[in-house]
N, C-alpha and C. Protein backbone atom coordinates (compact mmCIF):
# COMPACT_ATOMS: atom_id res chain seq x y z
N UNK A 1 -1.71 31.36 -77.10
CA UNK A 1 -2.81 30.40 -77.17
C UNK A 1 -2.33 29.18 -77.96
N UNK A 2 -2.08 27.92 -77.54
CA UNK A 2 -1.77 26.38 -77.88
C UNK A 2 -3.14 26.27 -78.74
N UNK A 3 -2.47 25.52 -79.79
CA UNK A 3 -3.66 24.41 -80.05
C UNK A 3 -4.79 24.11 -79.87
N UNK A 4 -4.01 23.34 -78.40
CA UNK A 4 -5.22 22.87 -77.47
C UNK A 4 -5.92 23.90 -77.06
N UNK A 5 -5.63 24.44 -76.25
CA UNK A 5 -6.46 25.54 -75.90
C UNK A 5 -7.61 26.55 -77.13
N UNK A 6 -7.08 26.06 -78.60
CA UNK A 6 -7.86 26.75 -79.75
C UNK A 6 -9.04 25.42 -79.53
N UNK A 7 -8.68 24.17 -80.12
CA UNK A 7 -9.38 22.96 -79.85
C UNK A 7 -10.85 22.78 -78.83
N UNK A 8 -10.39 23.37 -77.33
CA UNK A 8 -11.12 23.33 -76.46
C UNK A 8 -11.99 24.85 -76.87
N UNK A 9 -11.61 25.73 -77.16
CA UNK A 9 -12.72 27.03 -76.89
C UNK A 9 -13.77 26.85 -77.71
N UNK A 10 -12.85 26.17 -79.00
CA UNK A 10 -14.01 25.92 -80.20
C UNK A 10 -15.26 24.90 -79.29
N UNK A 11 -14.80 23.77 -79.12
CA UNK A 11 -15.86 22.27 -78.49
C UNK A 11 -16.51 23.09 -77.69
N UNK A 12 -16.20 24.02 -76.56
CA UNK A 12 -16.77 25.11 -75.67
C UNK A 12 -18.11 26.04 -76.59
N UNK A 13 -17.63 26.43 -77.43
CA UNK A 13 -18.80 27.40 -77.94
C UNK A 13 -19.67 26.14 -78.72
N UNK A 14 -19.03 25.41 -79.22
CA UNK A 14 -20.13 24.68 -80.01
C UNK A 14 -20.90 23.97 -79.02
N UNK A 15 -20.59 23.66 -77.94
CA UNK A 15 -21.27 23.02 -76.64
C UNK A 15 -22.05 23.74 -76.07
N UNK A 16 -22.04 25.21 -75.45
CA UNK A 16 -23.19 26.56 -75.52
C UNK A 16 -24.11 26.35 -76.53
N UNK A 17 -23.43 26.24 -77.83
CA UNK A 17 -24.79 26.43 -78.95
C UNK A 17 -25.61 25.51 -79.04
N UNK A 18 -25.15 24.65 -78.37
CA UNK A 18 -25.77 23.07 -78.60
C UNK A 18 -26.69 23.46 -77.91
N UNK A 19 -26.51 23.40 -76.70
CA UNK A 19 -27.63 23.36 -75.40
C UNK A 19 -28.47 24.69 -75.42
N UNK A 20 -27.94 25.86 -75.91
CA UNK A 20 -28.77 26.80 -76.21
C UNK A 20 -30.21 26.55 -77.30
N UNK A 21 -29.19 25.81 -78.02
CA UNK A 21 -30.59 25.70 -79.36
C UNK A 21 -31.28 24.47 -78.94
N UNK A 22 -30.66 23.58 -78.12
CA UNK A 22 -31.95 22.73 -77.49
C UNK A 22 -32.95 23.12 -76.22
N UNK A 23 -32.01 23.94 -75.41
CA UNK A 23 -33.19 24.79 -74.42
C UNK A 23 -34.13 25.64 -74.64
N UNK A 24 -33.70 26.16 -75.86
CA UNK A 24 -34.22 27.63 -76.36
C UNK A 24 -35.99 26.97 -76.62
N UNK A 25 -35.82 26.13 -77.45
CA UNK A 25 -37.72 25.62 -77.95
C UNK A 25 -37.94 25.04 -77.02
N UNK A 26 -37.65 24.27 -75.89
CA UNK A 26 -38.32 23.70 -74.50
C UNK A 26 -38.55 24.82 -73.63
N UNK A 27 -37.84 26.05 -73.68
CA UNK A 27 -38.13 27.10 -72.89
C UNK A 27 -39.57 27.72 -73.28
N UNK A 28 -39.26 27.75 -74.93
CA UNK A 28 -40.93 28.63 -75.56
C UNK A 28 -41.96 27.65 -75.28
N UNK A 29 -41.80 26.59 -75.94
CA UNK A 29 -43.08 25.69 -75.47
C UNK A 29 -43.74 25.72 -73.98
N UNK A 30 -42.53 25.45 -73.02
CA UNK A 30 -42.80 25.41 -71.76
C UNK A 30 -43.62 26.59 -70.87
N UNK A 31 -43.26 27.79 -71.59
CA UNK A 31 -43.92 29.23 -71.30
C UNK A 31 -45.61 29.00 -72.48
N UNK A 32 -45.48 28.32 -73.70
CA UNK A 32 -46.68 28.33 -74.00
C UNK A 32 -47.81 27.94 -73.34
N UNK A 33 -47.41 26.38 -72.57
CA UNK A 33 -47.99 25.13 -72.04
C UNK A 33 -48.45 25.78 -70.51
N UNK A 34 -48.10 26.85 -69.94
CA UNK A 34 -47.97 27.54 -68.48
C UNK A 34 -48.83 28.34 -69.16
N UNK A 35 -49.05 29.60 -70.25
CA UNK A 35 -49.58 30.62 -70.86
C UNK A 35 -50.80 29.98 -70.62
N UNK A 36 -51.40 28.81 -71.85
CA UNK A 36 -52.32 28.27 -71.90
C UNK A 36 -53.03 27.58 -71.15
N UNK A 37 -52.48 26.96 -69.76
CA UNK A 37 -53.27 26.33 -68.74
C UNK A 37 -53.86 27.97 -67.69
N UNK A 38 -52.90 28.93 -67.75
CA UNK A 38 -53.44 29.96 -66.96
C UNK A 38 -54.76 30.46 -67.37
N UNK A 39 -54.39 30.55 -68.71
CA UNK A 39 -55.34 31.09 -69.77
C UNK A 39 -56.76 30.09 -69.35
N UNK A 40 -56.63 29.14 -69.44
CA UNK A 40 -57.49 28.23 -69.65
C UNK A 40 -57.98 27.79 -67.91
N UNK A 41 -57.68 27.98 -67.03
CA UNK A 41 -57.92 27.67 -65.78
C UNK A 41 -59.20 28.54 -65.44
N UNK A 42 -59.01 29.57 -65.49
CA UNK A 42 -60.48 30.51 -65.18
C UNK A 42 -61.69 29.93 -65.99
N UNK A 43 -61.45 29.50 -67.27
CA UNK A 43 -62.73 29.22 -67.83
C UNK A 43 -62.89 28.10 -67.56
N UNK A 44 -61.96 27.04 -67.14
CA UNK A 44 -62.38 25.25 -66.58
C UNK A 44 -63.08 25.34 -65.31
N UNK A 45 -62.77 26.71 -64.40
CA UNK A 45 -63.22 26.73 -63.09
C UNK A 45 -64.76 27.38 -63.36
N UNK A 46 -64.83 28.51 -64.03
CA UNK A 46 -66.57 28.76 -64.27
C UNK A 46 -66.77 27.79 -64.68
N UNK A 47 -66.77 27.09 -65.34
CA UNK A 47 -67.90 25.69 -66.68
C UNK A 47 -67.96 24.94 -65.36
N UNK A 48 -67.19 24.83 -64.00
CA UNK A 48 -67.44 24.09 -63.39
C UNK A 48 -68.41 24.21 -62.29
N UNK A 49 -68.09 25.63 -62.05
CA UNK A 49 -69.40 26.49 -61.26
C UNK A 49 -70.42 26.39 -61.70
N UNK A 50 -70.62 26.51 -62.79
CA UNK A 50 -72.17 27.38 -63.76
C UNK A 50 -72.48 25.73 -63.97
């Protein structure tokens, strides 16, 4: 294993972690924001009935 090749695996994992720890909270939010409109759709549709 060169150098380079140490150089690149490192930029490689730190580039995974990057995008992991920025997808990771757009993923939860995004499942919250879906949770809560489901959640919330049945009762916007009665209040709209009744």
């Amino acid at each position: 294993m060169t150098r380079e090749d140490a150089v690149f695996a490192l930029l490689a994992v730190m580039w995974h972690v990057l995008v992991a720890g920025l997808w990771l909270p757009l993923a939860l939010i995004a499942l919250l924001v879906v949770i809560g409109v489901v959640l919330d759709r049945p009762t916007s549709t009665f209040s709209k009935e009744s």
